[in-house]
C-alpha atoms as a PDB file:
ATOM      1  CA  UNK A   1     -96.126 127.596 -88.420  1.00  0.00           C
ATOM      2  CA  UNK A   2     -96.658 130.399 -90.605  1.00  0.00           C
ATOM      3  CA  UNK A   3     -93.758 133.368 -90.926  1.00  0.00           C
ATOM      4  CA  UNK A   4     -96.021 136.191 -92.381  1.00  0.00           C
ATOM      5  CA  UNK A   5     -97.729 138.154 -90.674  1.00  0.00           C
ATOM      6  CA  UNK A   6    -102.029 137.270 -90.077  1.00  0.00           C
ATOM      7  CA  UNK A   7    -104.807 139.107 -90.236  1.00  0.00           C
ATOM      8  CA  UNK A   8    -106.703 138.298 -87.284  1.00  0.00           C
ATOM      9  CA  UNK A   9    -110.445 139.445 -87.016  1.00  0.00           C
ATOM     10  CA  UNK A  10    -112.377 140.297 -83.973  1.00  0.00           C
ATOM     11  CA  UNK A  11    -113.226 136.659 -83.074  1.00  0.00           C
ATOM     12  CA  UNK A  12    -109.713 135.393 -83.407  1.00  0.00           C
ATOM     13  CA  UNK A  13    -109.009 138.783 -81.176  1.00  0.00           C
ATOM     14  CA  UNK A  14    -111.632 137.819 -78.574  1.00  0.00           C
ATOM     15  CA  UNK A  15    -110.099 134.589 -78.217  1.00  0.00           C
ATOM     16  CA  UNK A  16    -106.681 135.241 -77.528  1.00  0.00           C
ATOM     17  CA  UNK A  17    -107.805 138.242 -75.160  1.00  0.00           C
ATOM     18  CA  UNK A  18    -109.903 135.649 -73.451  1.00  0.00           C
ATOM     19  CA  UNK A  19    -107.916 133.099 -72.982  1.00  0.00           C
ATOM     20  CA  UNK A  20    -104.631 135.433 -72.085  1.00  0.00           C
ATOM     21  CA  UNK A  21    -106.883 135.883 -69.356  1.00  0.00           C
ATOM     22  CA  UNK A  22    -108.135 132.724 -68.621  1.00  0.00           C
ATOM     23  CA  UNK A  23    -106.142 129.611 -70.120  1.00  0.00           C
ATOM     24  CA  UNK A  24    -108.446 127.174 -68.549  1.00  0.00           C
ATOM     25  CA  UNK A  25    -111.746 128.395 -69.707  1.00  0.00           C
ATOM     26  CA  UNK A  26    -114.071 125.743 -71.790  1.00  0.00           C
ATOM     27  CA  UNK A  27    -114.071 125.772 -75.535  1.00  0.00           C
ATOM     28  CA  UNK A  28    -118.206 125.919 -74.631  1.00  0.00           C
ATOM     29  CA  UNK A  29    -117.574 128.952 -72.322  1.00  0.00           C
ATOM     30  CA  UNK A  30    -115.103 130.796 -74.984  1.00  0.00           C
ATOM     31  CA  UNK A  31    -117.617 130.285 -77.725  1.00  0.00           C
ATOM     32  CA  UNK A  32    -120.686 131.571 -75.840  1.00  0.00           C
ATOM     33  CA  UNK A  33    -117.889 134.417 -74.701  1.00  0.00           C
ATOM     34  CA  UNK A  34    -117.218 135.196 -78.134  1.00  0.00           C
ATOM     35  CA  UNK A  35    -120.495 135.003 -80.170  1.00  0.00           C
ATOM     36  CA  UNK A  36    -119.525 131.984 -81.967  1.00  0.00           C
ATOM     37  CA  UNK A  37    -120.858 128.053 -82.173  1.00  0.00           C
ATOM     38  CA  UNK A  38    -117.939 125.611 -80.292  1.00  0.00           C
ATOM     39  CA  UNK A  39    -117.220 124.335 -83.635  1.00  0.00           C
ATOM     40  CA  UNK A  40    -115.449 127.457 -85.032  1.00  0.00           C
ATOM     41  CA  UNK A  41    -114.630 128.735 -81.703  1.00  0.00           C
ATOM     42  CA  UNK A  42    -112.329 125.249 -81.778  1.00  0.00           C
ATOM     43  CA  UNK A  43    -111.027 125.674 -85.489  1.00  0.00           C
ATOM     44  CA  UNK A  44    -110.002 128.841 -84.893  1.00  0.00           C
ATOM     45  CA  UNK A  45    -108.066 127.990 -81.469  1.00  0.00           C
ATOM     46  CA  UNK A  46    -106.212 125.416 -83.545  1.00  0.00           C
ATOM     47  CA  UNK A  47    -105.370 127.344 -86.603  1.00  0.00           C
ATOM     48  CA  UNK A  48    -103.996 130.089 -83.669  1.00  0.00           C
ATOM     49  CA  UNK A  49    -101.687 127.206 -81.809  1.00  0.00           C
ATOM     50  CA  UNK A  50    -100.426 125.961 -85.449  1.00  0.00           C
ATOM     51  CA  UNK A  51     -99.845 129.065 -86.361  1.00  0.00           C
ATOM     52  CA  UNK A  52     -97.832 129.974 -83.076  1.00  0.00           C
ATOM     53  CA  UNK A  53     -99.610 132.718 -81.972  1.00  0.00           C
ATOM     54  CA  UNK A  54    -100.165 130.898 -78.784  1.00  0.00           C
ATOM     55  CA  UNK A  55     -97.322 129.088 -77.872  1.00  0.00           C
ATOM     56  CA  UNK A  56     -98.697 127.230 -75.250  1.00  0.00           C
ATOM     57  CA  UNK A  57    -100.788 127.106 -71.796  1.00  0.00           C
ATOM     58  CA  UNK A  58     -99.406 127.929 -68.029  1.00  0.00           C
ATOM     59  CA  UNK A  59     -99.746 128.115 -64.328  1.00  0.00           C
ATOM     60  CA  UNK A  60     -99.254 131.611 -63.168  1.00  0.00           C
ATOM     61  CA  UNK A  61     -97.824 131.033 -60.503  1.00  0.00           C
ATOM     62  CA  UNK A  62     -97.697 134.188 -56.873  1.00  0.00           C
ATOM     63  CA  UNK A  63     -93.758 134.784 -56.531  1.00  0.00           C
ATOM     64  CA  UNK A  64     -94.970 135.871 -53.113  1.00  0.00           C
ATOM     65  CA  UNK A  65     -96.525 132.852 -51.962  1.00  0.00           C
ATOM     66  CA  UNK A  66     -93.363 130.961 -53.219  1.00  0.00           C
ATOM     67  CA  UNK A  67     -91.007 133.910 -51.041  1.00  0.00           C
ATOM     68  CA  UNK A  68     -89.320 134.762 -54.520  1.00  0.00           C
ATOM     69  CA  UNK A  69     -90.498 138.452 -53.646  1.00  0.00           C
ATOM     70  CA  UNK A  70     -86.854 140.432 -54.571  1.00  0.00           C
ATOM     71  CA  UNK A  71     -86.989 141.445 -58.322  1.00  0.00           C
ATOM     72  CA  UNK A  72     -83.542 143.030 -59.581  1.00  0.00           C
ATOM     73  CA  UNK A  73     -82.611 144.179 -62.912  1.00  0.00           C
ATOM     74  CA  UNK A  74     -79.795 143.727 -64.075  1.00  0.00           C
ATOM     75  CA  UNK A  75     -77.726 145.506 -66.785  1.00  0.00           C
ATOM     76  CA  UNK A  76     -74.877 143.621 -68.274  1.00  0.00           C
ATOM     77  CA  UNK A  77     -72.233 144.798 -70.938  1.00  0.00           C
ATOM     78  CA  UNK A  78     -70.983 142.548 -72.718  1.00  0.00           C
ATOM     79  CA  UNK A  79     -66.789 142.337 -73.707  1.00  0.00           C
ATOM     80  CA  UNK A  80     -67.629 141.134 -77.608  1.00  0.00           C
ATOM     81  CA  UNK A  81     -70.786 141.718 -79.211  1.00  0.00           C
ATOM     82  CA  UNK A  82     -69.905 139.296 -81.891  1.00  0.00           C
ATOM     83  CA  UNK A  83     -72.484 136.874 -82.859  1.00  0.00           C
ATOM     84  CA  UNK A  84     -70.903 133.766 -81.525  1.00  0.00           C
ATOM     85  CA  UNK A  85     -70.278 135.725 -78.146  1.00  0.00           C
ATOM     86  CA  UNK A  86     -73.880 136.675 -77.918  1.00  0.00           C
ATOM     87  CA  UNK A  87     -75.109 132.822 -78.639  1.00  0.00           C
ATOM     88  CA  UNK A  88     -72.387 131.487 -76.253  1.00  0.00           C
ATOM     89  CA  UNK A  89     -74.534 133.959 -73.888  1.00  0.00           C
ATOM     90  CA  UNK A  90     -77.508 133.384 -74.472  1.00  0.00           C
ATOM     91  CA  UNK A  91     -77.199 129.418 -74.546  1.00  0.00           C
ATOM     92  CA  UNK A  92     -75.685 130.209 -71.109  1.00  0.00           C
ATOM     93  CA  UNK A  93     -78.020 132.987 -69.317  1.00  0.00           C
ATOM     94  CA  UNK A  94     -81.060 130.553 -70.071  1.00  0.00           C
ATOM     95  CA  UNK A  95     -79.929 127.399 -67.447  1.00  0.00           C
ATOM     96  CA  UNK A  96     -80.219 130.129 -64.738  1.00  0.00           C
ATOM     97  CA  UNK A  97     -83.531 129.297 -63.268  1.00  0.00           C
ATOM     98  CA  UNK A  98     -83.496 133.090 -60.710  1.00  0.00           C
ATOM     99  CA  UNK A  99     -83.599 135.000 -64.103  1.00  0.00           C
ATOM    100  CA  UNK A 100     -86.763 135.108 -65.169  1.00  0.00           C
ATOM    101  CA  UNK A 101     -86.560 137.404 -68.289  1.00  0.00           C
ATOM    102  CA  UNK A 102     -83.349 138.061 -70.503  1.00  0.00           C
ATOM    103  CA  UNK A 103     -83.798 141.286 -73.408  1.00  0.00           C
ATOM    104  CA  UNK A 104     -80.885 142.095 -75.761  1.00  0.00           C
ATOM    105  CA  UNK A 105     -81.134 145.937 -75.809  1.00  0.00           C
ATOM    106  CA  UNK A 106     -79.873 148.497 -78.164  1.00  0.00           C
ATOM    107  CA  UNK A 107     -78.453 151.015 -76.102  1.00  0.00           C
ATOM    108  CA  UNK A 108     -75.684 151.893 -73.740  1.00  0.00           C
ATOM    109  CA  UNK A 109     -75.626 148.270 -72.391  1.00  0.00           C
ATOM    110  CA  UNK A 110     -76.467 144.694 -73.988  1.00  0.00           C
ATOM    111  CA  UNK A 111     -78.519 143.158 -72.133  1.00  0.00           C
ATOM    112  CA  UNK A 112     -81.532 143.715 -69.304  1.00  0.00           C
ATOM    113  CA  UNK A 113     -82.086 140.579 -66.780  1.00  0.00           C
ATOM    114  CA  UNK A 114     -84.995 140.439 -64.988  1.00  0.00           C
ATOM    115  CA  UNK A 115     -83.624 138.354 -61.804  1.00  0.00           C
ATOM    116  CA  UNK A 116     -86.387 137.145 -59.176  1.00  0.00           C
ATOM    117  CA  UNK A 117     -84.695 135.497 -55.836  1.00  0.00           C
ATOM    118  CA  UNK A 118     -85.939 135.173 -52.500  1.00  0.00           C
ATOM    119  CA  UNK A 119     -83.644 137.980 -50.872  1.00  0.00           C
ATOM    120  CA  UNK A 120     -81.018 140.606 -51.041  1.00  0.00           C
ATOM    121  CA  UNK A 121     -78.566 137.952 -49.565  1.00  0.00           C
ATOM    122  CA  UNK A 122     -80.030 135.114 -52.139  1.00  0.00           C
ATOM    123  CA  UNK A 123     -79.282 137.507 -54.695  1.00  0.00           C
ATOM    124  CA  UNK A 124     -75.853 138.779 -54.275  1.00  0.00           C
ATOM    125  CA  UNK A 125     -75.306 134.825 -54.602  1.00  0.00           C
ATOM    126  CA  UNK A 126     -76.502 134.808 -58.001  1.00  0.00           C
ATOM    127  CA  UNK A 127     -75.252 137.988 -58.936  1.00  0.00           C
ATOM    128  CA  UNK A 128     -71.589 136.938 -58.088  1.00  0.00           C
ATOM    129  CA  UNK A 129     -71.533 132.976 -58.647  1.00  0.00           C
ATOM    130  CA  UNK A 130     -73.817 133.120 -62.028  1.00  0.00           C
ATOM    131  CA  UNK A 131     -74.287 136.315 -63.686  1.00  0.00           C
ATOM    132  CA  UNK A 132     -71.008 137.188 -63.437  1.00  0.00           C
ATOM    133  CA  UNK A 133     -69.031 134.123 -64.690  1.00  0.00           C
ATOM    134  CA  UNK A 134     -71.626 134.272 -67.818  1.00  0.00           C
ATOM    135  CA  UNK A 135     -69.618 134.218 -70.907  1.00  0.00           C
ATOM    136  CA  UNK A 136     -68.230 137.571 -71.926  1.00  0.00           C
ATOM    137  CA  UNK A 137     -69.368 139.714 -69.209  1.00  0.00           C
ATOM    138  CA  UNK A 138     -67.863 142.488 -68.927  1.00  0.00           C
ATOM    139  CA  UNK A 139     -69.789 144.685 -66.332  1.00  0.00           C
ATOM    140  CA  UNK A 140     -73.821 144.537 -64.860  1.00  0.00           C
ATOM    141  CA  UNK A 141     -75.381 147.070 -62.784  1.00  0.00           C
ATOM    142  CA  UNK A 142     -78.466 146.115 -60.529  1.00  0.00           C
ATOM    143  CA  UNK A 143     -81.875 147.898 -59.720  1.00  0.00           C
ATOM    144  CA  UNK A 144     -83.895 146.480 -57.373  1.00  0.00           C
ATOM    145  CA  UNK A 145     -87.481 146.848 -57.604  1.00  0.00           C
ATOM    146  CA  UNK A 146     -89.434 148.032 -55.095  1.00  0.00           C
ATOM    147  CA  UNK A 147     -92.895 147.508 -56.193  1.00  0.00           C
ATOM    148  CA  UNK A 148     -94.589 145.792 -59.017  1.00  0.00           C
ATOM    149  CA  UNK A 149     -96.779 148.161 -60.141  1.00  0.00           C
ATOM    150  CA  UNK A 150     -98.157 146.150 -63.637  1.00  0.00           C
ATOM    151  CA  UNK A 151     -97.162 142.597 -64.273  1.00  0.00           C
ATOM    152  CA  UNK A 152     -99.475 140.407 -65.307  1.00  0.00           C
ATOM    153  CA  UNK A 153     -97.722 139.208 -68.650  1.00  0.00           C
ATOM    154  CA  UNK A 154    -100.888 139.531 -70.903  1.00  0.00           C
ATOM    155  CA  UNK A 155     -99.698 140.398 -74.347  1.00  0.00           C
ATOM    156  CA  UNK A 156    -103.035 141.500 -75.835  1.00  0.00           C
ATOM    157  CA  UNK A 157    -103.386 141.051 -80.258  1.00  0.00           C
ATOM    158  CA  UNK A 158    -103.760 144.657 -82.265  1.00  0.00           C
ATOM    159  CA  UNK A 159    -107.301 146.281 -82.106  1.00  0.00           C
ATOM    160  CA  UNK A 160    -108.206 143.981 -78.261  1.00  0.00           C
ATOM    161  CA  UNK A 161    -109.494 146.149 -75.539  1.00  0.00           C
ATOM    162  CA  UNK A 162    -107.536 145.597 -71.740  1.00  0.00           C
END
């Protein structure tokens, strides 16, 4: 895996738009999408996954269907924003399986939890027996979401249409 940054032209662009869309599609299907033989179309997927633009391939799964329909967010400031406090964090936040999504923010709190549980009661039981005994935790404020408006995760590559 490569740390500089890649050009990527509009066929490299088509396929990860594609297939941010559709992880299952054919590599015959993506090239005929594309404009490209199923040769290239394939060399180019690989050189993508070794070069880590796509880190992998995923259910997407309906919280809804699974009644894991309450989102919160949840603010939390941290006591010490020393690096070894933020690690010891960190390494601790991600064995919680309810939070879904975990941002260190610059601003006036550290970090921004996305939490997804089943209920308000379901919740509060996270809230108080998880977040709260995470290391260095100092405060969290919750907003509960009442509608997802936009979520479906697609991270689309500079220059790709929606």
């Amino acid at each position: 895996m490569q740390d500089d940054y890649e050009e990527y032209d509009r066929f490299d662009r088509a396929i990860l738009t594609t297939l941010a869309a559709e992880g299952r599609i054919s590599i015959t299907e993506l090239a005929r999408r594309i404009g490209l033989s199923k040769s290239p179309t394939q060399a180019r997927l690989r050189r993508l996954e070794e070069l880590g633009v796509i880190r992998g391939y995923r259910a997407i799964l309906d919280p809804i269907r699974l009644r894991l329909d309450h989102v919160a967010f949840v603010e939390v400031r941290m006591l010490d924003t020393r690096e070894a406090s933020l690690e010891a964090f960190n390494a601790a936040v991600a064995a919680i399986p309810e939070i879904e999504q975990v941002h260190l923010i610059a601003g006036n709190f550290d970090y921004l939890l996305k939490v997804r549980t089943a209920d308000m009661r379901s919740y509060r039981r996270v809230l108080a027996e998880k977040i709260s005994t995470l290391p260095h935790v100092s405060t969290t404020s919750t907003y509960v979401a009442m509608q997802a408006v936009k979520e479906d995760g697609l991270a689309r590559p500079p220059g790709a249409s929606a």
